[in-house]
N, C-alpha and C. Protein backbone atom coordinates (compact mmCIF):
# COMPACT_ATOMS: atom_id res chain seq x y z
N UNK A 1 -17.80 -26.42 -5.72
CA UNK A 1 -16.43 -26.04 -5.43
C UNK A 1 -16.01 -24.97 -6.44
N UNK A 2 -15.57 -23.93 -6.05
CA UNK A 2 -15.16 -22.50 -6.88
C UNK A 2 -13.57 -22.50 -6.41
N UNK A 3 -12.69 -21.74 -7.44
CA UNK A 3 -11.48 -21.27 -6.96
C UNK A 3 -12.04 -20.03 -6.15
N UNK A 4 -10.75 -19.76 -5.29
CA UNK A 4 -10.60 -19.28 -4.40
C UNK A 4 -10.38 -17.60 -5.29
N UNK A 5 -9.53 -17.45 -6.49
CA UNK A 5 -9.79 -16.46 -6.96
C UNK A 5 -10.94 -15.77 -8.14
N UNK A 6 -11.56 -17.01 -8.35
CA UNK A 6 -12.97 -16.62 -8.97
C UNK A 6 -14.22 -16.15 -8.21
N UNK A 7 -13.74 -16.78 -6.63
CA UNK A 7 -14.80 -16.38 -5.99
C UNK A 7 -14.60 -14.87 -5.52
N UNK A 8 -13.37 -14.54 -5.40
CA UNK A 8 -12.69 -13.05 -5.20
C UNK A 8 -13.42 -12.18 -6.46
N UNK A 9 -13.28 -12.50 -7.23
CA UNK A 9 -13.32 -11.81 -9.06
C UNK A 9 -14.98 -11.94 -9.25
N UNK A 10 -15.78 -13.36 -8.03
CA UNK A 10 -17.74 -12.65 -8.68
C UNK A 10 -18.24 -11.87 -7.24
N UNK A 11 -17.26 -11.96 -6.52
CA UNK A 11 -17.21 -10.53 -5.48
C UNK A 11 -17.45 -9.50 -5.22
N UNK A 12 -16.39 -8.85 -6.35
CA UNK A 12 -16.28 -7.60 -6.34
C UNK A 12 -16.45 -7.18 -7.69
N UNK A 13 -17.19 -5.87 -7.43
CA UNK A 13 -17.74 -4.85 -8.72
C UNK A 13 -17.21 -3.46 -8.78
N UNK A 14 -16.85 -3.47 -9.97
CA UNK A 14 -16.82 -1.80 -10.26
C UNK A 14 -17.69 -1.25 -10.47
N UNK A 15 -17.80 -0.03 -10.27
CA UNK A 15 -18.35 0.79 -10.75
C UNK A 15 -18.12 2.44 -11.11
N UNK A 16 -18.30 2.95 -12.15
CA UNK A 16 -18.08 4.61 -12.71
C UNK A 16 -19.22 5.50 -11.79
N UNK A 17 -19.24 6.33 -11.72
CA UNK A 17 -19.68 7.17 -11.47
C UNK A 17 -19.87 7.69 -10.18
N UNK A 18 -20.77 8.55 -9.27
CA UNK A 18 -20.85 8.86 -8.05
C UNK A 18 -20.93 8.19 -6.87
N UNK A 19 -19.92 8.41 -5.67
CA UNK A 19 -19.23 7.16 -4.81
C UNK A 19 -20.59 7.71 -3.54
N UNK A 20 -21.12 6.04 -3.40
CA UNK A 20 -21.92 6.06 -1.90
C UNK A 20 -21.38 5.15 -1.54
N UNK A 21 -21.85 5.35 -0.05
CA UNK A 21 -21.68 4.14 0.82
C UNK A 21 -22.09 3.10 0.87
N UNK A 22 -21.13 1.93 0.84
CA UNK A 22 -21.50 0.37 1.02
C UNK A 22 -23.03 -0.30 1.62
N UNK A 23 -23.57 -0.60 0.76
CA UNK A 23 -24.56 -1.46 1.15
C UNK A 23 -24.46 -2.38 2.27
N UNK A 24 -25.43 -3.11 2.28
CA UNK A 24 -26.06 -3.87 3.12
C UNK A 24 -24.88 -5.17 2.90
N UNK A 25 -25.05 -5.75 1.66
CA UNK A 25 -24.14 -6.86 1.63
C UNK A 25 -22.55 -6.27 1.03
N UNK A 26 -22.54 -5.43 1.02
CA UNK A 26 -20.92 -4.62 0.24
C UNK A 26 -20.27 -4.12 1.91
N UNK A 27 -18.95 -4.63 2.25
CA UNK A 27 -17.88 -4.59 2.97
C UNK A 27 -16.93 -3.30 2.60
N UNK A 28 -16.84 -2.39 3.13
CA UNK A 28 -15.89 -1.51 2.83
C UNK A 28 -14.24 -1.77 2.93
N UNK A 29 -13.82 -2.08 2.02
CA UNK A 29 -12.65 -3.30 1.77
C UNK A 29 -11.32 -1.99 2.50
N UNK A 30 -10.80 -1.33 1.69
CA UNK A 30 -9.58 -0.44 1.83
C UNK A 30 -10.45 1.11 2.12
N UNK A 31 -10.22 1.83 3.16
CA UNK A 31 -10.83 3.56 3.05
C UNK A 31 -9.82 3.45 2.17
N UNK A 32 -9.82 4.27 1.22
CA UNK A 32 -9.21 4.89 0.05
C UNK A 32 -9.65 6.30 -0.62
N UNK A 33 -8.84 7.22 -1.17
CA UNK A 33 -9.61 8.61 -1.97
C UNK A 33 -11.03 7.91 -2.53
N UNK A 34 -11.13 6.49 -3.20
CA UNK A 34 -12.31 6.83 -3.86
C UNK A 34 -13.39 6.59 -2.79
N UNK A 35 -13.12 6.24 -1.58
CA UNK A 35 -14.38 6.10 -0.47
C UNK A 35 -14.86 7.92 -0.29
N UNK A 36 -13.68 8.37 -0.03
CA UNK A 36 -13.89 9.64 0.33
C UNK A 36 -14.27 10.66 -0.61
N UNK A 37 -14.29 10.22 -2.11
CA UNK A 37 -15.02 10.76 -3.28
C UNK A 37 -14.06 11.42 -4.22
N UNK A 38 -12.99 11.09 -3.72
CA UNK A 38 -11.94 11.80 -4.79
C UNK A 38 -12.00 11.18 -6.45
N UNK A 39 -11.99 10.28 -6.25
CA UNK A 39 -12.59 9.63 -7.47
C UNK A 39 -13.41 8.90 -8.01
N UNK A 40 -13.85 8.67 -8.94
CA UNK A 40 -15.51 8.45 -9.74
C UNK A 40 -15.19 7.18 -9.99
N UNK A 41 -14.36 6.14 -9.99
CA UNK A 41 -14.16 4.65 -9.90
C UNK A 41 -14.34 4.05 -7.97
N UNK A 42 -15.53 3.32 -8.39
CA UNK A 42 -15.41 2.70 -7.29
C UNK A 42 -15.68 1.16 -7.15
N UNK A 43 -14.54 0.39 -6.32
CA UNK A 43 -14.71 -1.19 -6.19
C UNK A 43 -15.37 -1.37 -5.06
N UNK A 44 -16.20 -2.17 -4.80
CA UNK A 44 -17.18 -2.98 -3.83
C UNK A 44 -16.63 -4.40 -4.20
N UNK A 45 -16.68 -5.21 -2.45
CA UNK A 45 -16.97 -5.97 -2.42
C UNK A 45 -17.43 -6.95 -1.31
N UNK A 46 -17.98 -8.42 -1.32
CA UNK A 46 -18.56 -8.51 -0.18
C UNK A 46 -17.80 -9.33 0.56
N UNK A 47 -18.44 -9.62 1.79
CA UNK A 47 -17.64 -9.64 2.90
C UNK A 47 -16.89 -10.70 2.73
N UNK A 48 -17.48 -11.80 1.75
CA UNK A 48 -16.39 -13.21 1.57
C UNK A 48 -15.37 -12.86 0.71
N UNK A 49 -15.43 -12.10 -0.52
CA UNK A 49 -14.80 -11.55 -1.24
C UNK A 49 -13.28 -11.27 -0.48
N UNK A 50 -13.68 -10.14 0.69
CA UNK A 50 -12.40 -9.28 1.55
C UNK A 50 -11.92 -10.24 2.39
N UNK A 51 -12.53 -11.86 2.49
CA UNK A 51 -12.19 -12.46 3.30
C UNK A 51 -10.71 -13.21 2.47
N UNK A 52 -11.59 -13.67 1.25
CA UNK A 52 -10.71 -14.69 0.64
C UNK A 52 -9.91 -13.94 -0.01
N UNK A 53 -9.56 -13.25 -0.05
CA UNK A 53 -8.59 -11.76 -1.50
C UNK A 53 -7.48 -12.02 -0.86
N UNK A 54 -6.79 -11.83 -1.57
CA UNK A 54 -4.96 -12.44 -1.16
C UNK A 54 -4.90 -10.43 -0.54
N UNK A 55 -3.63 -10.57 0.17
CA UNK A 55 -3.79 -9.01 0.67
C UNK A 55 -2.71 -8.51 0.24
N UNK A 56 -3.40 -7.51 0.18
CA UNK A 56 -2.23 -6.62 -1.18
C UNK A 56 -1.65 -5.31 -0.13
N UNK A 57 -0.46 -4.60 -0.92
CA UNK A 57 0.12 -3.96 0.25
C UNK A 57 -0.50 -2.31 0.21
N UNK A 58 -0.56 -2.01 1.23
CA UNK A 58 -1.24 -0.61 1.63
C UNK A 58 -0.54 0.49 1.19
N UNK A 59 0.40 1.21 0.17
CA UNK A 59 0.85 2.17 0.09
C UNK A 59 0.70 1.98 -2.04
N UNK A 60 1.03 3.14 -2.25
CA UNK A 60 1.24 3.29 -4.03
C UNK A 60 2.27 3.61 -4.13
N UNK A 61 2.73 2.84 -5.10
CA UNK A 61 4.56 2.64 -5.76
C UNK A 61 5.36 4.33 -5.71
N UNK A 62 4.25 5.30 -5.79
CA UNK A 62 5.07 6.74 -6.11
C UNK A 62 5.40 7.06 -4.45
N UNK A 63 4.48 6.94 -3.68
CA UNK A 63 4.80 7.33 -2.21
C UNK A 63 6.03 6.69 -1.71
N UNK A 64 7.05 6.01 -2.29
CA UNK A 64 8.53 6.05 -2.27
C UNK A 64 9.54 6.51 -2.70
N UNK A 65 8.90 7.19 -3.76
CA UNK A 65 9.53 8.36 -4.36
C UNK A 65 9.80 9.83 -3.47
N UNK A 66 8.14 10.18 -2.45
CA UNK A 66 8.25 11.56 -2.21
C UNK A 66 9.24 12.15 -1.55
N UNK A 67 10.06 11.57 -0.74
CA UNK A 67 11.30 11.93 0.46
C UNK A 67 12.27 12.18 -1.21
N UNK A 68 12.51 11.96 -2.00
CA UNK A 68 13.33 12.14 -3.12
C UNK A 68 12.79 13.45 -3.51
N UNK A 69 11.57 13.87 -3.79
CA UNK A 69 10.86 14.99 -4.51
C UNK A 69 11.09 15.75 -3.63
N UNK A 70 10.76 16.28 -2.44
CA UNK A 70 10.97 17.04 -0.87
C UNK A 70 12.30 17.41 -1.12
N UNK A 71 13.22 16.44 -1.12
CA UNK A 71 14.85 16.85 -1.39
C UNK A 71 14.94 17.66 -2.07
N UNK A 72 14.63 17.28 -3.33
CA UNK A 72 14.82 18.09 -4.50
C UNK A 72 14.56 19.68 -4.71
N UNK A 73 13.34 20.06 -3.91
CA UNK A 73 12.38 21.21 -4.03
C UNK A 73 13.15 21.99 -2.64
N UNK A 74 13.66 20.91 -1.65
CA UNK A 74 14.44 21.90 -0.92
C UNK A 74 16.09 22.51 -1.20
N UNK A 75 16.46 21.85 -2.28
CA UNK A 75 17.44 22.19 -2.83
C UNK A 75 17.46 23.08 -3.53
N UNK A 76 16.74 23.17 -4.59
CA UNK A 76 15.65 24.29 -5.53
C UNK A 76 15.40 25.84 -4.98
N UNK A 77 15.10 25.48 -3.67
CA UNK A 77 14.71 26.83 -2.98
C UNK A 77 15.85 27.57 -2.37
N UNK A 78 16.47 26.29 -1.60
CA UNK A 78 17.81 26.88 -1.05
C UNK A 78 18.61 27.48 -2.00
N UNK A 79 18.90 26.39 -3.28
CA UNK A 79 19.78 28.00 -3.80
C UNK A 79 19.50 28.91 -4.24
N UNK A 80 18.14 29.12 -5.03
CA UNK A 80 17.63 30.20 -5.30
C UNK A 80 17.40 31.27 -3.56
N UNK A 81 17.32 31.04 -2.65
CA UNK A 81 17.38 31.82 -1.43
C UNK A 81 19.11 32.57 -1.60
N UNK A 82 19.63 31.35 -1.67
CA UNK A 82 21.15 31.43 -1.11
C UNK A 82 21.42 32.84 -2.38
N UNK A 83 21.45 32.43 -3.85
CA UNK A 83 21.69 32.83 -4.60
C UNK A 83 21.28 34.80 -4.45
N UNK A 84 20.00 34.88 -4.17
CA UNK A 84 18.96 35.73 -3.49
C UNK A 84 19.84 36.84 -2.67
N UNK A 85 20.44 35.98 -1.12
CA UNK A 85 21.37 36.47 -0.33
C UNK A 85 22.65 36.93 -0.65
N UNK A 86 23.12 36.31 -1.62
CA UNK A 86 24.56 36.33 -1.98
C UNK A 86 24.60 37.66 -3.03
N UNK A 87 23.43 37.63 -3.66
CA UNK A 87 23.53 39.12 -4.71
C UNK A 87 23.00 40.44 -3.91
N UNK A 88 23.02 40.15 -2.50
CA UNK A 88 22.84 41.67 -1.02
C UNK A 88 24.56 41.98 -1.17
N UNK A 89 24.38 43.26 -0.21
CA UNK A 89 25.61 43.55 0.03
C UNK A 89 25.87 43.16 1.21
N UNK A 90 27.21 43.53 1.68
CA UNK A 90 28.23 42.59 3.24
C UNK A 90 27.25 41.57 3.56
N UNK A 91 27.08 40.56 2.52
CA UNK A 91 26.80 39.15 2.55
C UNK A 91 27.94 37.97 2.76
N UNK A 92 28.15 37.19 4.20
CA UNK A 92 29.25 36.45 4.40
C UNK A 92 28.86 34.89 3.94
N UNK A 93 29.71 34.26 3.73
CA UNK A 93 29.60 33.01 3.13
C UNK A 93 28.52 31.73 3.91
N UNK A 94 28.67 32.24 5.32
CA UNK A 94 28.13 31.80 6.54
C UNK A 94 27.03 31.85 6.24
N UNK A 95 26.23 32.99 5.70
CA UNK A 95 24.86 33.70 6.20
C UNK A 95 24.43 33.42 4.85
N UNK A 96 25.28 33.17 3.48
CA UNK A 96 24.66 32.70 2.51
C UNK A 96 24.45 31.38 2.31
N UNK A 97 24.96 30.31 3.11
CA UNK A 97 25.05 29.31 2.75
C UNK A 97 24.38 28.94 4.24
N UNK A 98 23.86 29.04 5.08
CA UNK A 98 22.87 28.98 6.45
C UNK A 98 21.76 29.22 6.50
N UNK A 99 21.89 30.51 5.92
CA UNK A 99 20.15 31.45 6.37
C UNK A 99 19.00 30.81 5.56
N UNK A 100 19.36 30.08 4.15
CA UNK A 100 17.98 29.58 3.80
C UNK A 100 17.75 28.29 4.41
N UNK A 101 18.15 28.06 4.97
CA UNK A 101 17.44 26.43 6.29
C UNK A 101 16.23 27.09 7.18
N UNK A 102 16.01 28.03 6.94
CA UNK A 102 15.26 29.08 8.07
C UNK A 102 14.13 28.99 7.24
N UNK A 103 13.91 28.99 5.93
CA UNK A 103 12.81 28.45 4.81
C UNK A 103 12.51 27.11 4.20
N UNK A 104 14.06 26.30 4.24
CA UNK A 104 13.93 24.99 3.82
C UNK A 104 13.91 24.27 4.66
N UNK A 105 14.23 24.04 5.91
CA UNK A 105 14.38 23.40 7.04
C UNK A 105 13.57 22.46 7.11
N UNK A 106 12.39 22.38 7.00
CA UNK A 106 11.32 21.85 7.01
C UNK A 106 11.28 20.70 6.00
N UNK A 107 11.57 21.13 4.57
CA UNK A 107 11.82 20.35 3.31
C UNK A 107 12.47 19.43 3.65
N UNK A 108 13.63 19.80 3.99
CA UNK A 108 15.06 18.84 4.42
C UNK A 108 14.59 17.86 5.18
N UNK A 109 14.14 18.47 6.50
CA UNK A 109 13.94 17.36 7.40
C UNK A 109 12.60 16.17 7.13
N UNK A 110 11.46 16.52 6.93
CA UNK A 110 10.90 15.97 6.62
C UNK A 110 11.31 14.92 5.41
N UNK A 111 11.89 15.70 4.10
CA UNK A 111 12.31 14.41 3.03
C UNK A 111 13.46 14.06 3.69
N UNK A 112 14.46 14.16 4.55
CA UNK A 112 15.14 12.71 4.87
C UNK A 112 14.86 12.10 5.72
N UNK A 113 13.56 12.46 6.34
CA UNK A 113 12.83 11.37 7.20
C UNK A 113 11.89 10.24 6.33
N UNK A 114 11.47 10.82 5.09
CA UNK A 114 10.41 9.83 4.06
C UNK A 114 11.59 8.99 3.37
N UNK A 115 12.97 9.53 2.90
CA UNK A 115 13.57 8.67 2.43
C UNK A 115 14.30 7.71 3.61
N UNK A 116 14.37 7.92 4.46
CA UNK A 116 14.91 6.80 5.42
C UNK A 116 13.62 5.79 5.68
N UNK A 117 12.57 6.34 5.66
CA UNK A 117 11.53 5.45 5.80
C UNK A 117 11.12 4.79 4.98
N UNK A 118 11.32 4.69 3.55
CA UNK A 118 11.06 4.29 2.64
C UNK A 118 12.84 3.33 2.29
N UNK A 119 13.71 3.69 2.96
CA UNK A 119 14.48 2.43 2.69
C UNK A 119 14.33 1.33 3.70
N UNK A 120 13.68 1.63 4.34
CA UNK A 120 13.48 0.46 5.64
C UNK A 120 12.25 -0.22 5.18
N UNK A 121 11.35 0.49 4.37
CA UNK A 121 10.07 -0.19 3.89
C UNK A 121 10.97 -1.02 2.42
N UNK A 122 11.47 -0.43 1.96
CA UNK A 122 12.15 -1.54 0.63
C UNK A 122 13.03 -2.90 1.39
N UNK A 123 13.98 -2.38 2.34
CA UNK A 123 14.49 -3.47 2.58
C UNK A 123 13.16 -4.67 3.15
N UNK A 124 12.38 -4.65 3.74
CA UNK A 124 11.45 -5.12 4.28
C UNK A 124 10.95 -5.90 3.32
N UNK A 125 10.54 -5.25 1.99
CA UNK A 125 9.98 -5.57 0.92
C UNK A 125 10.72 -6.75 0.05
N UNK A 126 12.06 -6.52 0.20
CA UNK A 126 12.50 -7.57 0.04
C UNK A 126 13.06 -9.18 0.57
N UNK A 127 12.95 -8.59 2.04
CA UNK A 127 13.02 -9.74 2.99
C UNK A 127 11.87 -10.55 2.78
N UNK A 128 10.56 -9.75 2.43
CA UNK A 128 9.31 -10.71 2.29
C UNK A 128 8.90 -10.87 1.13
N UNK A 129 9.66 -10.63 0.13
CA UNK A 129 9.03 -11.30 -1.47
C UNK A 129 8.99 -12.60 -1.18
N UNK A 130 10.03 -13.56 -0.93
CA UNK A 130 10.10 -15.05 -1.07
C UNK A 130 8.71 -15.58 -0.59
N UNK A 131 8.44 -15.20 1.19
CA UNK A 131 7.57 -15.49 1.68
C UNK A 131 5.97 -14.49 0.55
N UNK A 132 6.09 -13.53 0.22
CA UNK A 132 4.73 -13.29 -0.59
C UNK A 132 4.48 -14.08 -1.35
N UNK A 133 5.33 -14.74 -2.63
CA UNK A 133 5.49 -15.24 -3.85
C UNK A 133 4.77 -16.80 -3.28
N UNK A 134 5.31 -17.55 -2.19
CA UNK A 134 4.95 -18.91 -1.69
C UNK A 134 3.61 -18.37 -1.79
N UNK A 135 2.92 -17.40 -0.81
CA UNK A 135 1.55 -17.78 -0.52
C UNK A 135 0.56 -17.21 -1.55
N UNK A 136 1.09 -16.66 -2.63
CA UNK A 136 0.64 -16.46 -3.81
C UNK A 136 0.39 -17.67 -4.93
N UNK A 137 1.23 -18.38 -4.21
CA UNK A 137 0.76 -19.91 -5.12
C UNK A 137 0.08 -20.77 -4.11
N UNK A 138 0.18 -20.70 -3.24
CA UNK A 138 -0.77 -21.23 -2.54
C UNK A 138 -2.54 -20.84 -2.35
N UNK A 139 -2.12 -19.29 -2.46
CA UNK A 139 -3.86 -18.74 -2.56
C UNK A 139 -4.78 -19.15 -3.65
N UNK A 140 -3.39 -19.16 -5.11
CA UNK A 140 -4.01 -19.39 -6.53
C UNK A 140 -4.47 -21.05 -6.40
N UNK A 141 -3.87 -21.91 -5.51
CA UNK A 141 -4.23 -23.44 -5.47
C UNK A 141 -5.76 -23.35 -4.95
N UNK A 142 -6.13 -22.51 -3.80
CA UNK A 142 -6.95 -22.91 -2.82
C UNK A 142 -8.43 -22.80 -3.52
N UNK A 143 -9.49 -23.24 -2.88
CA UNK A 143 -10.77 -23.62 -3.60
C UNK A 143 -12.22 -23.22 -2.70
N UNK A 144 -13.10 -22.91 -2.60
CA UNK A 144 -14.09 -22.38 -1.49
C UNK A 144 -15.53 -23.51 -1.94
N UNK A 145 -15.90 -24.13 -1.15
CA UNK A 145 -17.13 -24.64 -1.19
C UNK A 145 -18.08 -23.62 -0.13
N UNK A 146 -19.49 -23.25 -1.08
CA UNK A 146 -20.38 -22.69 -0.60
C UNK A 146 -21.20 -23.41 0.04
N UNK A 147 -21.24 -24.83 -0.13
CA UNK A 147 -22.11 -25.39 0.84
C UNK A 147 -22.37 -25.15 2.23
N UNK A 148 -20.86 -25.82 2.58
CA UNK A 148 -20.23 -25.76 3.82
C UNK A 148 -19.52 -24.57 4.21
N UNK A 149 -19.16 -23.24 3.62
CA UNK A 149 -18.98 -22.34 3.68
C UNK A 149 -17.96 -22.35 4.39
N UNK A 150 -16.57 -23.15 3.43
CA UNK A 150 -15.17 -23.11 3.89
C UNK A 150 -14.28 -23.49 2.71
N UNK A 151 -13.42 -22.95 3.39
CA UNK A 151 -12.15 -22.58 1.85
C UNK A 151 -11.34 -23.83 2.20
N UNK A 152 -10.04 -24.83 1.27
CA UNK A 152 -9.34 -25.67 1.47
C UNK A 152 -8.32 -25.96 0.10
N UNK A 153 -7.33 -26.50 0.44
CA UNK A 153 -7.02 -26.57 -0.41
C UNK A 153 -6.47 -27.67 -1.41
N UNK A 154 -7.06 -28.33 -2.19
CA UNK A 154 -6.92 -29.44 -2.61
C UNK A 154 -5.86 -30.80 -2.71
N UNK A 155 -6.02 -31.61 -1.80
CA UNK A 155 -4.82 -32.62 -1.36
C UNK A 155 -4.26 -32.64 -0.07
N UNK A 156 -4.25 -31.37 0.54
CA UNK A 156 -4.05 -30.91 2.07
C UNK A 156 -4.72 -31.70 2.40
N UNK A 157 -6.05 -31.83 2.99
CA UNK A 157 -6.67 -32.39 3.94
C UNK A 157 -7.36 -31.19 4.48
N UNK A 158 -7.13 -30.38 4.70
CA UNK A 158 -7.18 -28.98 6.13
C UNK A 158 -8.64 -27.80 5.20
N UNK A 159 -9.79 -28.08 5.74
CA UNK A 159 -10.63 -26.82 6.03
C UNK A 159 -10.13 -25.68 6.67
N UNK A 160 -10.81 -24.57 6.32
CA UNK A 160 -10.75 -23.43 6.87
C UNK A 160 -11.67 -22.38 6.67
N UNK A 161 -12.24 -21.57 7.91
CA UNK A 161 -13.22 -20.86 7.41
C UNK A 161 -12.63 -19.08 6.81
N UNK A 162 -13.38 -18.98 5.93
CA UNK A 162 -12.61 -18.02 4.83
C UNK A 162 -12.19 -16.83 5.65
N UNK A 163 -12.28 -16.42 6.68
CA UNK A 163 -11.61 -15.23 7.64
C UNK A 163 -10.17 -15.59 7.73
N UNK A 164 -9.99 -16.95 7.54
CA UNK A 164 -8.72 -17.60 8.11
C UNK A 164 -8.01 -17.47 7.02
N UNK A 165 -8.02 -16.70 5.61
CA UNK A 165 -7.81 -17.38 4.93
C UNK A 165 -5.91 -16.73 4.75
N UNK A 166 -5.66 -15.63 5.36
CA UNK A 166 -4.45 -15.08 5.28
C UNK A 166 -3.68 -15.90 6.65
N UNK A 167 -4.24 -16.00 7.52
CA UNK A 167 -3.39 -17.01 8.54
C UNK A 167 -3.05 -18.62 7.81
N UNK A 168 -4.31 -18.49 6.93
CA UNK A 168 -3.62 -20.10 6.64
C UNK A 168 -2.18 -20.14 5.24
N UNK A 169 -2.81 -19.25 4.67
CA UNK A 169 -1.13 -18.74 3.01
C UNK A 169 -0.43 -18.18 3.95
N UNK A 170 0.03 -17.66 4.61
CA UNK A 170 1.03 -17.23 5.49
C UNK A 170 1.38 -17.57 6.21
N UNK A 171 0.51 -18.42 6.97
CA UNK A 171 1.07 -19.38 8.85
C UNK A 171 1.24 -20.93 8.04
N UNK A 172 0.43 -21.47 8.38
CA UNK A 172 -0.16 -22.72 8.85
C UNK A 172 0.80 -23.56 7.82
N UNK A 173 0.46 -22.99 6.20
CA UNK A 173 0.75 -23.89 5.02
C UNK A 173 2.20 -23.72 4.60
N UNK A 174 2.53 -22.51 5.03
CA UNK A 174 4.00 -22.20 4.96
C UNK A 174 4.65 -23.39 5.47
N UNK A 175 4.51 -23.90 6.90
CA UNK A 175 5.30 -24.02 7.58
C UNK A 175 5.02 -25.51 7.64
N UNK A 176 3.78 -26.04 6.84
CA UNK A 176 3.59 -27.51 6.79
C UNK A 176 4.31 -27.81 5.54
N UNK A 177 4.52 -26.74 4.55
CA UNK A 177 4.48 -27.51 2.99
C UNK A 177 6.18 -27.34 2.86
């Protein structure tokens, strides 16, 4: 009998240097830059590993920032445009304060489409902490026997085979415990 996160942790390996493709027993867990070689850190792990791994969320903390940065850089440009226009001659207030959307337009729209999307992903984020946090103590309880080649969790009663193992911290145990 192993925890459920030790068996996660003799899983998976790092490794430095030049990124190949997953072996025979190595599961290609997340495509990520370092699959695609952007970077010289690479994690492997195998297929029970990606089974039993609590699941972590698919985006990086700065990619809620960018609809903020976009803003910014279209603001940046616009007045330096505007500013640009306004030091021409028979320049009207209209045409200085309009005509650079014809260069920023793009900026604009796009960053208040990432920041609206990114407040709908926060509110979200917070509707489901409570429910993350439960099955985070539930994953840390759970235990994997290799014999029988099934995960459970101690006092429950209830097997499960380790594919199951996010239906069961999220469905099953939620809604029994």
């Amino acid at each position: 009998m192993i925890s459920v996160p030790g068996a996660v942790a003799a899983g998976t390996t790092y490794r430095m240097g030049r990124v190949r493709l997953p072996g025979q027993r190595e599961v290609a867990d997340l495509p990520m830059a370092a699959t695609l070689g952007a970077s010289r850190h690479v994690m492997s792990r195998t297929q029970l590993a990606v089974w039993l791994s609590f699941p972590s969320r698919h985006y990086t903390p700065w990619a809620r920032n960018q609809g903020y940065m976009l803003l910014g850089v279209a603001a940046l440009v616009h007045l330096v445009v505007a500013l640009v226009i306004a030091m021409g001659k028979d320049s009207g207030w209209g045409e200085v304060l309009l005509a650079p959307f014809c260069l920023t337009g793009l900026f604009w729209g796009f960053g208040l489409l990432q920041v609206l999307g990114s407040y709908g992903a926060r509110k979200r984020d917070l509707a489901e902490a409570p429910a993350r946090e439960q099955a985070l103590k539930v994953w840390e309880n759970l235990c994997y026997c290799p014999r029988d080649n099934v995960a459970f969790e101690p006092g429950v009663g209830v097997s499960f085979h380790p594919s199951e193992t996010r239906e069961y911290i999220f469905g099953f145990r939620n809604r029994a415990g």
